[in-house]
PDB file of N, CA and C in Angstrom:
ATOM      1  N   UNK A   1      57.425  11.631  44.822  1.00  0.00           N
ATOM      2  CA  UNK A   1      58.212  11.146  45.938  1.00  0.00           C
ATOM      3  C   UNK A   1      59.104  12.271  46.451  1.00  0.00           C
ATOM      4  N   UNK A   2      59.269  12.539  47.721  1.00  0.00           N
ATOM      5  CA  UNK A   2      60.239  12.922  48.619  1.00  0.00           C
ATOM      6  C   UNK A   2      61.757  13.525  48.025  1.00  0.00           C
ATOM      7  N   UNK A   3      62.434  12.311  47.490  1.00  0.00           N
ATOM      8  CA  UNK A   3      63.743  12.252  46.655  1.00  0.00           C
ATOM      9  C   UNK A   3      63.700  12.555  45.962  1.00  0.00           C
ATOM     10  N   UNK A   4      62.897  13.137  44.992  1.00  0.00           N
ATOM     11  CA  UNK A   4      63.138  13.287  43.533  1.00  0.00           C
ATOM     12  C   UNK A   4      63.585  14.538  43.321  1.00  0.00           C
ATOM     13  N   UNK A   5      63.874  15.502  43.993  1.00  0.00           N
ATOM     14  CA  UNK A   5      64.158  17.067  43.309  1.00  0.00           C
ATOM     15  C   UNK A   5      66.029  16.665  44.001  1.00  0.00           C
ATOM     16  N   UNK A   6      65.570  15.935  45.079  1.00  0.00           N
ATOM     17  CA  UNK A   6      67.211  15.740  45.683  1.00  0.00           C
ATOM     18  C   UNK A   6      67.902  14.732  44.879  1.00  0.00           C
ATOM     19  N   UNK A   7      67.462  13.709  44.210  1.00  0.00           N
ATOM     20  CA  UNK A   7      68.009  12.723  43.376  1.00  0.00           C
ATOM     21  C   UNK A   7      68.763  13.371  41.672  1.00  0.00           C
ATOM     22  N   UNK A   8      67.253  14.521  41.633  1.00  0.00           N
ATOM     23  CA  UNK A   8      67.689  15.103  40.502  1.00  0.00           C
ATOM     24  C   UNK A   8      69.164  16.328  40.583  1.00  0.00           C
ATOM     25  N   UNK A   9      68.928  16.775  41.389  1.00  0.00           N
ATOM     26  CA  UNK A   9      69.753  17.750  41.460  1.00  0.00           C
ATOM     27  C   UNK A   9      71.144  17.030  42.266  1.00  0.00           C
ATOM     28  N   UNK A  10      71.693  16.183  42.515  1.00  0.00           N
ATOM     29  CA  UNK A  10      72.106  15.209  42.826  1.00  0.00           C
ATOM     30  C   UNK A  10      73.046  14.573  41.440  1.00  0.00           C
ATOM     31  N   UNK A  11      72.236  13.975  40.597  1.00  0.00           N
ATOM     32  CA  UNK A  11      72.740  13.507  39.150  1.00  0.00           C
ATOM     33  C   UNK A  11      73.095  14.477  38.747  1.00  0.00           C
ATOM     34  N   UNK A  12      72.670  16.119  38.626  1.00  0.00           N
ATOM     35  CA  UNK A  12      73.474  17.093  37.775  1.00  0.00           C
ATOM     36  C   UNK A  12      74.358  17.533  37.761  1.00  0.00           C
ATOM     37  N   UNK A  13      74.422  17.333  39.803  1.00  0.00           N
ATOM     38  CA  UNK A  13      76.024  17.710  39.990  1.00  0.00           C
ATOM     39  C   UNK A  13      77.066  16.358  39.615  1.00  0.00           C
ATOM     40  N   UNK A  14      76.704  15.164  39.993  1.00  0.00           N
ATOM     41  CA  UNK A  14      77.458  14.592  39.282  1.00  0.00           C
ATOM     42  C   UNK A  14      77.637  14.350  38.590  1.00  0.00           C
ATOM     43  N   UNK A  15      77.107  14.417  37.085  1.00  0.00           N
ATOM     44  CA  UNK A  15      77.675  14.496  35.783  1.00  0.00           C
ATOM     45  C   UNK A  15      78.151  15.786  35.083  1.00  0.00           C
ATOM     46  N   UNK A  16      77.583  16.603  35.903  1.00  0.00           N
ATOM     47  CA  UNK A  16      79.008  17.940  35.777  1.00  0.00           C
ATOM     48  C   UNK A  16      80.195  17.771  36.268  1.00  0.00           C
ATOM     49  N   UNK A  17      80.010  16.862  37.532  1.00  0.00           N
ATOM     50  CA  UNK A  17      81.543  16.748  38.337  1.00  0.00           C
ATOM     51  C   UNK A  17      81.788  16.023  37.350  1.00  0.00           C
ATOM     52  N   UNK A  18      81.698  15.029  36.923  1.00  0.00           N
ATOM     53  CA  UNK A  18      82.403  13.744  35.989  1.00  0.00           C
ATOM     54  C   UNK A  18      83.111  14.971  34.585  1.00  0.00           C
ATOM     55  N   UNK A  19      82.219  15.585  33.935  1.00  0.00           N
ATOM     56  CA  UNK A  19      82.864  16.510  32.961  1.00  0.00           C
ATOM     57  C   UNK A  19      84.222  17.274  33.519  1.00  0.00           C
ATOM     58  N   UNK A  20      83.700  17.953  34.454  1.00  0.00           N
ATOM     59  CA  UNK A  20      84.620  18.725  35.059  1.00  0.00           C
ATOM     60  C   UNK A  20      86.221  17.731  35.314  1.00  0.00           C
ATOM     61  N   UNK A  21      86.002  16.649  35.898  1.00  0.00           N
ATOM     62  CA  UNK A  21      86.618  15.622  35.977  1.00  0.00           C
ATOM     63  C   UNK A  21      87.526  15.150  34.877  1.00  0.00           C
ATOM     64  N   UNK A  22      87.015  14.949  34.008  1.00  0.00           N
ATOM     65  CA  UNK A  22      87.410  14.511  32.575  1.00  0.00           C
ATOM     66  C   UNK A  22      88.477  15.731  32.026  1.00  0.00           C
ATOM     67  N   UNK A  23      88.281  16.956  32.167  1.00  0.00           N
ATOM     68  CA  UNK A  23      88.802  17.831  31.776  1.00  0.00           C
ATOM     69  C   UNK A  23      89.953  17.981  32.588  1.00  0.00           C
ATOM     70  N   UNK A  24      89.534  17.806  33.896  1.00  0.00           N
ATOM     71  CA  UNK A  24      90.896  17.851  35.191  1.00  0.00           C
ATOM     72  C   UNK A  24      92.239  16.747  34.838  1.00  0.00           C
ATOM     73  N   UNK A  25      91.403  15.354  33.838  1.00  0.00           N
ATOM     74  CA  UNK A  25      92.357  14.534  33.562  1.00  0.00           C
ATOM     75  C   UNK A  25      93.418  14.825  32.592  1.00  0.00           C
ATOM     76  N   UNK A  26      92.662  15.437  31.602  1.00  0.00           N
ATOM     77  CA  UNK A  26      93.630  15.663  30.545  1.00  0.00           C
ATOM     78  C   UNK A  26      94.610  17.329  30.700  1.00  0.00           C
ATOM     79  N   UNK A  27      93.973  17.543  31.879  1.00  0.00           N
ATOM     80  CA  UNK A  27      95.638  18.716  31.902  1.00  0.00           C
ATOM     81  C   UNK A  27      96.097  18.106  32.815  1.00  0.00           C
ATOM     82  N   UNK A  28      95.991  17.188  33.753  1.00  0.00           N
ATOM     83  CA  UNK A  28      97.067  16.842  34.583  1.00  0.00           C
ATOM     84  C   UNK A  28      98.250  16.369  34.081  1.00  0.00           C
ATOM     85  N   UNK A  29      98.747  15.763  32.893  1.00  0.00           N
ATOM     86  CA  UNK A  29     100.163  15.744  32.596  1.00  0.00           C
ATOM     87  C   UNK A  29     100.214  17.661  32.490  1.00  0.00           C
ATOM     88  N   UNK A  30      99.901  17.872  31.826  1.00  0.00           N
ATOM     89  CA  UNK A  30     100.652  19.494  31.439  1.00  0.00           C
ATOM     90  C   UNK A  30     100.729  19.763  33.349  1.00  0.00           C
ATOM     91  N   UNK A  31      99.850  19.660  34.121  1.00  0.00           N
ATOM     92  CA  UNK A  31     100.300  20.243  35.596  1.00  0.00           C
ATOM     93  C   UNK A  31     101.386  19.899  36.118  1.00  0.00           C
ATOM     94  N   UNK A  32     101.569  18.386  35.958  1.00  0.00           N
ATOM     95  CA  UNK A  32     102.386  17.159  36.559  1.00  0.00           C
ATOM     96  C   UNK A  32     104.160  18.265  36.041  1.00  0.00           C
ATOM     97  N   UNK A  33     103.861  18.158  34.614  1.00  0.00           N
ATOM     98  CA  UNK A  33     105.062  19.125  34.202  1.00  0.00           C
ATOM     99  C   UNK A  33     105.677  20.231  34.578  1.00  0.00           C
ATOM    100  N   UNK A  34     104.307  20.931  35.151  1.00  0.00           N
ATOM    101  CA  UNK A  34     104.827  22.395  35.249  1.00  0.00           C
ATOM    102  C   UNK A  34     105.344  21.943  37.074  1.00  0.00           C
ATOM    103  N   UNK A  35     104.429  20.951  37.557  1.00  0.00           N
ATOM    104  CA  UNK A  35     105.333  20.396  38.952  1.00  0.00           C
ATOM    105  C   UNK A  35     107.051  20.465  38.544  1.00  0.00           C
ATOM    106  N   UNK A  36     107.296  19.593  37.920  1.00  0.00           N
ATOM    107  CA  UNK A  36     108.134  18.933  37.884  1.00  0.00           C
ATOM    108  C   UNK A  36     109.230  20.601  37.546  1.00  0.00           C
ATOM    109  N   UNK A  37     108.946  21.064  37.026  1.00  0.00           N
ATOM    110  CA  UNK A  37     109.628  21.996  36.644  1.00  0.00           C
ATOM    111  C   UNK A  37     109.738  23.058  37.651  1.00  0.00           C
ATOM    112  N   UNK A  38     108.781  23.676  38.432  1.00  0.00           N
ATOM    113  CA  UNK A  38     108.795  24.300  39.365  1.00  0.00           C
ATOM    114  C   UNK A  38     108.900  24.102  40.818  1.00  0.00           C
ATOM    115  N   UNK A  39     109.462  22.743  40.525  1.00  0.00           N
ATOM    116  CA  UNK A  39     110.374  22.677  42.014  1.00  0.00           C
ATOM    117  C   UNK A  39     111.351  22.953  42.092  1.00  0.00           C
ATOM    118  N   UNK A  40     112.026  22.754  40.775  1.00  0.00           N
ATOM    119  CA  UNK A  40     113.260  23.394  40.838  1.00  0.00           C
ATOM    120  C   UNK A  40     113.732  24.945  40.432  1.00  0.00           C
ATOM    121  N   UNK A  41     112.594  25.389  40.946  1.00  0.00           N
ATOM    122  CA  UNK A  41     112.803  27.283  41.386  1.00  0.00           C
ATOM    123  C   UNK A  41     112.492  27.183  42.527  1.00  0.00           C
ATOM    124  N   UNK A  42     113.558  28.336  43.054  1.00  0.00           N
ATOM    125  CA  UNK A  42     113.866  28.929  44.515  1.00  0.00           C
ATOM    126  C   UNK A  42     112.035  29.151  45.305  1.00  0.00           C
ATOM    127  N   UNK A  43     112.083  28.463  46.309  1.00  0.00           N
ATOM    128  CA  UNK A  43     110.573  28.882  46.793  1.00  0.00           C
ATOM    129  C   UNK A  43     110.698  30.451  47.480  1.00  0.00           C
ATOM    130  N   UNK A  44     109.406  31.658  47.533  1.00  0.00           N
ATOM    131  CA  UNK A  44     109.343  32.583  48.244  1.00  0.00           C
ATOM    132  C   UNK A  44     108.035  32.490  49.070  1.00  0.00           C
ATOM    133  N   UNK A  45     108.068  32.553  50.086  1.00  0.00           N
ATOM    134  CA  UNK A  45     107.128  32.724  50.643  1.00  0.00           C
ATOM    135  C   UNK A  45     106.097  31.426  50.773  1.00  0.00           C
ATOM    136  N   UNK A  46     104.596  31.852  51.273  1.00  0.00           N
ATOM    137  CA  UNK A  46     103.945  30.374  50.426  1.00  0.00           C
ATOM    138  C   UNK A  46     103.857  30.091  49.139  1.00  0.00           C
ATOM    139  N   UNK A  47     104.236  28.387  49.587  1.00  0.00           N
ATOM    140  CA  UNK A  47     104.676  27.860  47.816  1.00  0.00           C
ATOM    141  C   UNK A  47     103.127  27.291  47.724  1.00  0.00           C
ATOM    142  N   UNK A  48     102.214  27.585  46.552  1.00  0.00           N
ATOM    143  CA  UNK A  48     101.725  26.590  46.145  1.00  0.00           C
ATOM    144  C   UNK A  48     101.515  25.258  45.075  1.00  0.00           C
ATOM    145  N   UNK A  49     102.851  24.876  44.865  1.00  0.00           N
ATOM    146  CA  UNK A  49     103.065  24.056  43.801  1.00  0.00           C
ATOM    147  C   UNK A  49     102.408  23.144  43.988  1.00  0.00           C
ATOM    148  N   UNK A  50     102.456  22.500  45.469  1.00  0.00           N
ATOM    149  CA  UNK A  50     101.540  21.043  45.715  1.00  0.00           C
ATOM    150  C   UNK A  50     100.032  20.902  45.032  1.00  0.00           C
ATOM    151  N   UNK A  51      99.326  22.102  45.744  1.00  0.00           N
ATOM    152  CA  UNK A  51      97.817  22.162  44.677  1.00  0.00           C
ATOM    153  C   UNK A  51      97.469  21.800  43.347  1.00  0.00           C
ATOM    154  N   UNK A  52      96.463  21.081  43.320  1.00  0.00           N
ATOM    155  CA  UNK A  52      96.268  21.230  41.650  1.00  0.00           C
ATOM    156  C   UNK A  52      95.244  22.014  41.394  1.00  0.00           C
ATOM    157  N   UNK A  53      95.607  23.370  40.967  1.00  0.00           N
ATOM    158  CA  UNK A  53      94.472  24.268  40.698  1.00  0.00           C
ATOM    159  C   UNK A  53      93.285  24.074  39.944  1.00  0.00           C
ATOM    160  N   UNK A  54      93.163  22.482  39.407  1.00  0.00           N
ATOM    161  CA  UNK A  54      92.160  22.442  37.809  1.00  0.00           C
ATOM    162  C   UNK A  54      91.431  21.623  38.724  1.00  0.00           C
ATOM    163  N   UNK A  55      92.002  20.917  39.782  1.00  0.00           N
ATOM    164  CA  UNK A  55      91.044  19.516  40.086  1.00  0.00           C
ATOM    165  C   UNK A  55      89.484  20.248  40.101  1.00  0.00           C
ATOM    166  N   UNK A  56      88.589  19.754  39.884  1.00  0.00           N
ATOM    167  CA  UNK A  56      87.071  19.654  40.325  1.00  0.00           C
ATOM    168  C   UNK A  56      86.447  19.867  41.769  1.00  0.00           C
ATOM    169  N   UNK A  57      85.912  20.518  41.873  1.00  0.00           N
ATOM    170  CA  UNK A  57      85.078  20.419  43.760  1.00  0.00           C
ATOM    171  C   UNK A  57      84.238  18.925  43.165  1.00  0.00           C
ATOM    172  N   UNK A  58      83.943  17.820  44.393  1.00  0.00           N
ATOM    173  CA  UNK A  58      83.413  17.278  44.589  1.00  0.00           C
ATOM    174  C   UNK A  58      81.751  17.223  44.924  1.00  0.00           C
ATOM    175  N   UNK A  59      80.870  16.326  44.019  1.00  0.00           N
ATOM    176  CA  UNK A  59      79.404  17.167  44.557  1.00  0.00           C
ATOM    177  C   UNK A  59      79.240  16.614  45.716  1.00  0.00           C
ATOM    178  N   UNK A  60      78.137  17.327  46.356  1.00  0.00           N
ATOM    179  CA  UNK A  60      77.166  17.584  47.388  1.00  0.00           C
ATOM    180  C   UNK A  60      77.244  16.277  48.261  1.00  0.00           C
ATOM    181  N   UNK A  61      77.792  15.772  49.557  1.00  0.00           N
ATOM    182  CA  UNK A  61      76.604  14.463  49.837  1.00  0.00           C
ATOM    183  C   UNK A  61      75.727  15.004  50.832  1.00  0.00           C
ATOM    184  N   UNK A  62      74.643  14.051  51.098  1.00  0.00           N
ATOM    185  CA  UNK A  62      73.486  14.313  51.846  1.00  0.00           C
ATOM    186  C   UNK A  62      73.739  15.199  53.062  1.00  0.00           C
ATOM    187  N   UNK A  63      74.942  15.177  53.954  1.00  0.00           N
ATOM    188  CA  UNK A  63      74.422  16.171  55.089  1.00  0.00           C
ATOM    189  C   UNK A  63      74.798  17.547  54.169  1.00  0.00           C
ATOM    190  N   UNK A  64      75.290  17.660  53.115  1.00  0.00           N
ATOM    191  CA  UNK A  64      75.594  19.211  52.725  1.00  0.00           C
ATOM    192  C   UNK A  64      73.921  19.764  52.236  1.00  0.00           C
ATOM    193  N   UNK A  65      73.730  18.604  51.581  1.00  0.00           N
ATOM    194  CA  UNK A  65      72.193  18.853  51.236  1.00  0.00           C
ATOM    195  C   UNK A  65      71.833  19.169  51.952  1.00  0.00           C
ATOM    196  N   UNK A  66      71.450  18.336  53.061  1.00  0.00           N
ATOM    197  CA  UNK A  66      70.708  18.593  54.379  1.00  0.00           C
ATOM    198  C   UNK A  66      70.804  20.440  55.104  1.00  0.00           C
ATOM    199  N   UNK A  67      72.168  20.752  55.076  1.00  0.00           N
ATOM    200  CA  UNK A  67      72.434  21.488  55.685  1.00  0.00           C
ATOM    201  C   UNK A  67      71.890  22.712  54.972  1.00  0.00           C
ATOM    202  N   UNK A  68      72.134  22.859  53.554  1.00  0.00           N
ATOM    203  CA  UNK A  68      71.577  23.922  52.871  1.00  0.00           C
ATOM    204  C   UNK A  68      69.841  24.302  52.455  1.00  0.00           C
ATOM    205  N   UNK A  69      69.088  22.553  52.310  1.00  0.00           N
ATOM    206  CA  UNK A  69      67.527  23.115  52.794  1.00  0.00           C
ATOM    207  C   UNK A  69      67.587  23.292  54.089  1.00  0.00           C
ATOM    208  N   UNK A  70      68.435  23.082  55.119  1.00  0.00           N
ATOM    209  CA  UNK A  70      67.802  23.931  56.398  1.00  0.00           C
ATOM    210  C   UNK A  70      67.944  25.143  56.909  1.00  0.00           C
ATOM    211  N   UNK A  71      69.227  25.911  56.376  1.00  0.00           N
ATOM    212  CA  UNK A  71      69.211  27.179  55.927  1.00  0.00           C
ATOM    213  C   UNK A  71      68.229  27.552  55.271  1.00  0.00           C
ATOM    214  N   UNK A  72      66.872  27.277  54.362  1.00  0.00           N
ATOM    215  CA  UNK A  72      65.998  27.986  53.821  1.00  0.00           C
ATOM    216  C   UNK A  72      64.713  27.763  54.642  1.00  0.00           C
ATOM    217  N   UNK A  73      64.495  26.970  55.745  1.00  0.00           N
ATOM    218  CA  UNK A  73      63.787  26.739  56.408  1.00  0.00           C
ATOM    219  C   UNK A  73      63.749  27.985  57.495  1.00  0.00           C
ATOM    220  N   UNK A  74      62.098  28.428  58.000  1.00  0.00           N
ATOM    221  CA  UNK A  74      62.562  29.788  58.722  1.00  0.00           C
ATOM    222  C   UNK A  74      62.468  29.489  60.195  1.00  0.00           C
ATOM    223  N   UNK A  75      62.060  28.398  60.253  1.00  0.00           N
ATOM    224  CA  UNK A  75      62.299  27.983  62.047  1.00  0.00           C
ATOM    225  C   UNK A  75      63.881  27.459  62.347  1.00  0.00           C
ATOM    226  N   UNK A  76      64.572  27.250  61.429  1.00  0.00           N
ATOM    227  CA  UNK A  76      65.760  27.027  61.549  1.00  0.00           C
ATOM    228  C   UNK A  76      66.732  28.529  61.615  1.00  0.00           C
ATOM    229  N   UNK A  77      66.141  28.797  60.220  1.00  0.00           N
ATOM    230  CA  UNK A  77      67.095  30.175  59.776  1.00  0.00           C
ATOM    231  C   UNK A  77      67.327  31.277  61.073  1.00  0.00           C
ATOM    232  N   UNK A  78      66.090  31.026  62.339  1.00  0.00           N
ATOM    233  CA  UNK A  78      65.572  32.066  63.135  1.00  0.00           C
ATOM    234  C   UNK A  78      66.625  31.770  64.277  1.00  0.00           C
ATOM    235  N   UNK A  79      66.743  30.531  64.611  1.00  0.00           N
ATOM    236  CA  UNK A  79      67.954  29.946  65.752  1.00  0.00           C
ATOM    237  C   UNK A  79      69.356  29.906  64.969  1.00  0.00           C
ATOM    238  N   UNK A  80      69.586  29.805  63.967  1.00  0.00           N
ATOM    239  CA  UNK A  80      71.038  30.023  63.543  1.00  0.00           C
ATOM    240  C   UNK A  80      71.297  32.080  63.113  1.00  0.00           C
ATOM    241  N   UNK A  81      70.291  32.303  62.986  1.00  0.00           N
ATOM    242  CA  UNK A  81      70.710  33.796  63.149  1.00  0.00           C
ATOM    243  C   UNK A  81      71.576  34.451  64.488  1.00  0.00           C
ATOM    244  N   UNK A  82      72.680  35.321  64.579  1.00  0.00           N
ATOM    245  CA  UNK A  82      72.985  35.759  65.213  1.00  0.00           C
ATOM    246  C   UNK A  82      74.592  34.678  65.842  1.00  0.00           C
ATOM    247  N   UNK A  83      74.259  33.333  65.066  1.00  0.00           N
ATOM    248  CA  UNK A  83      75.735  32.187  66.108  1.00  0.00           C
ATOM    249  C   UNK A  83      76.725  32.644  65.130  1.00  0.00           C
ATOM    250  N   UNK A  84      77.706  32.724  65.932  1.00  0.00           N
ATOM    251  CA  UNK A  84      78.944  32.387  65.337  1.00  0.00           C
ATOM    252  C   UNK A  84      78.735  31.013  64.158  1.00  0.00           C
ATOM    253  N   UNK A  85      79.800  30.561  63.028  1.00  0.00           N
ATOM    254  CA  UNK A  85      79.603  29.649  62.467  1.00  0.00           C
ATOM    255  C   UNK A  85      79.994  28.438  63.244  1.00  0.00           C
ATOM    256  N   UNK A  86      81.047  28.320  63.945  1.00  0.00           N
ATOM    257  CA  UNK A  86      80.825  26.953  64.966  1.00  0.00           C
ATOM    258  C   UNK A  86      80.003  26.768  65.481  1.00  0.00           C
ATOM    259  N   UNK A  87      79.288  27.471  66.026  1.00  0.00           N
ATOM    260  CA  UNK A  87      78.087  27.120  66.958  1.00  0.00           C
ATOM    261  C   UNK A  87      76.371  26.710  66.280  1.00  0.00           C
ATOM    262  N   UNK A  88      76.754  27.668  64.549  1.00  0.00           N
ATOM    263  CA  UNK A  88      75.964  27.151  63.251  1.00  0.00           C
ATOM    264  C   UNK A  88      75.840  25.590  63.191  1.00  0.00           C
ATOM    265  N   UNK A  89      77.195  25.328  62.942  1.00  0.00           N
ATOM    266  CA  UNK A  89      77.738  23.984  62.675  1.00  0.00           C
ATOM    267  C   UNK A  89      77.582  23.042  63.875  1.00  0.00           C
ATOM    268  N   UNK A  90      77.730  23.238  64.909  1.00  0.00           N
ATOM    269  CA  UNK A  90      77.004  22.317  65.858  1.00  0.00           C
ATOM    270  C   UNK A  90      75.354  21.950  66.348  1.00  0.00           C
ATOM    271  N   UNK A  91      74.222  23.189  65.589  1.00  0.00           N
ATOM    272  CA  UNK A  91      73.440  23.047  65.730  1.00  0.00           C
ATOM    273  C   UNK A  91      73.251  22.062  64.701  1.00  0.00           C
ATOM    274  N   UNK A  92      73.419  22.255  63.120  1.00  0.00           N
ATOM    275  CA  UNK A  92      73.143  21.692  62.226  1.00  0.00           C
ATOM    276  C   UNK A  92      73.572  20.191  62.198  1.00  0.00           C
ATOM    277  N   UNK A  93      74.587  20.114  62.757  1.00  0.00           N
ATOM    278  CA  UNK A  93      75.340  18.602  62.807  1.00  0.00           C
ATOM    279  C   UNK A  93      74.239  17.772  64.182  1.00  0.00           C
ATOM    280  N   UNK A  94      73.388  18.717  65.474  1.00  0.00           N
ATOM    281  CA  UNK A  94      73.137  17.843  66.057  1.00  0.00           C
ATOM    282  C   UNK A  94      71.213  17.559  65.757  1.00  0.00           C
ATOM    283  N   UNK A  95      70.611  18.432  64.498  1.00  0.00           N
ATOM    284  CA  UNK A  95      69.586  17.888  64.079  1.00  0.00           C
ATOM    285  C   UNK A  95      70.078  17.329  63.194  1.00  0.00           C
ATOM    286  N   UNK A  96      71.005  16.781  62.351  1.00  0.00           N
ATOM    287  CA  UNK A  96      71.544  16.066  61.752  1.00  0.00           C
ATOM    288  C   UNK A  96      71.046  14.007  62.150  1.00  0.00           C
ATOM    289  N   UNK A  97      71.654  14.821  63.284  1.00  0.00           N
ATOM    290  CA  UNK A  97      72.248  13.298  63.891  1.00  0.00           C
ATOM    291  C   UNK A  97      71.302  12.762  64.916  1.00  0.00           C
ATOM    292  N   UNK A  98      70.023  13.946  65.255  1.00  0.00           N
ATOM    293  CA  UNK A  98      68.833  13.570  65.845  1.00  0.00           C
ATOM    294  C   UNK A  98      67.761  12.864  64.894  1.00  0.00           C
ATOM    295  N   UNK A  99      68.523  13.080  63.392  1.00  0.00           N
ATOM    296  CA  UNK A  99      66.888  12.542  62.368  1.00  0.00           C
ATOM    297  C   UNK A  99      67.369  10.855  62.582  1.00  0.00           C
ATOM    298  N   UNK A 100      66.301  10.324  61.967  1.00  0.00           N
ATOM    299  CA  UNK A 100      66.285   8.692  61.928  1.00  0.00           C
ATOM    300  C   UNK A 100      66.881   8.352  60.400  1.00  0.00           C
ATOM    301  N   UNK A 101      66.721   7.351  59.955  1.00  0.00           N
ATOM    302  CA  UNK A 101      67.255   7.095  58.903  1.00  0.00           C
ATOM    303  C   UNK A 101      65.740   7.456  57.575  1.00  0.00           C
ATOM    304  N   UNK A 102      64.653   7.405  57.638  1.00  0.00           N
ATOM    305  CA  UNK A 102      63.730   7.481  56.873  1.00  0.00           C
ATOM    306  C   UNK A 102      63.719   8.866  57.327  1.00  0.00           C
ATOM    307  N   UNK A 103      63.763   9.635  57.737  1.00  0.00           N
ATOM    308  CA  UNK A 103      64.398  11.167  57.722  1.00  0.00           C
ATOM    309  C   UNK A 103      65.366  11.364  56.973  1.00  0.00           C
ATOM    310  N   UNK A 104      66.165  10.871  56.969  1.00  0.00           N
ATOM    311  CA  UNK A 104      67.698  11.329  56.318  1.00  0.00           C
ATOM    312  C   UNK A 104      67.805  10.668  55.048  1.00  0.00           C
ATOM    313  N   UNK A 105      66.096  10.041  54.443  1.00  0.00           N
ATOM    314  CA  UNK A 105      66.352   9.237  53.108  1.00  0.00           C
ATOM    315  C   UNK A 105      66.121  10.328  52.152  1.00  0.00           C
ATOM    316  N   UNK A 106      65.260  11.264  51.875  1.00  0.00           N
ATOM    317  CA  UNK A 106      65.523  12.029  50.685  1.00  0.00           C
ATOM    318  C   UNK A 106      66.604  12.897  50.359  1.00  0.00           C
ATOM    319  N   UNK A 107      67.746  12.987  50.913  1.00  0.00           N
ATOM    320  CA  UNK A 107      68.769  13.770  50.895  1.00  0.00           C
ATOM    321  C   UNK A 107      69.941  12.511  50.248  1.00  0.00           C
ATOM    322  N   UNK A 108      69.390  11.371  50.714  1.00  0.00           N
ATOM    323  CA  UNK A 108      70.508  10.384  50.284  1.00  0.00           C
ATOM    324  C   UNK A 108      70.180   9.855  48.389  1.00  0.00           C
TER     325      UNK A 108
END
């Protein structure tokens, strides 16, 4: 089937995210602390205290998928050569949004 390399690779990122996740949980008191503590130093410049540097990236959903097999595609790769990335990003977003839904099912 269609889905299956996208389904698979799909589950790996999310049960890495979930690990990754799990790990993000148990230092967030130690972060929460070092918050709490480093607000009360003088800020210089940009502060980044707000961030939580440990959180996890979130995996993939389907248009990121989408977007990265069509970067390996060479009738694609050939019209996004040379754009600026906005103009990348508007091509990709409007074959995006030209597929049908049984198009846009193995990515989901």
């Amino acid at each position: 089937e269609q889905k299956l390399p996208y389904k698979e690779q799909q589950s790996k990122l999310r049960s890495s995210y979930e690990k990754e996740m799990e790990k993000y949980r148990a230092s967030l008191a130690e972060w929460k602390r070092q918050i709490t503590c480093a607000q009360h130093l003088p800020h210089h410049g940009v502060n980044q205290v707000g961030k939580e540097p440990m959180k996890p990236k979130r995996f993939p959903t389907s248009y990121s998928l989408f977007c990265a097999d069509a970067k390996t595609k060479a009738h694609i790769r050939e019209e996004l050569s040379g754009k600026t990335l906005s103009e990348r990003s508007q091509i990709l977003s409007k074959l995006w949004e030209s597929m049908n839904e049984e198009q846009k099912l193995p990515y989901k």
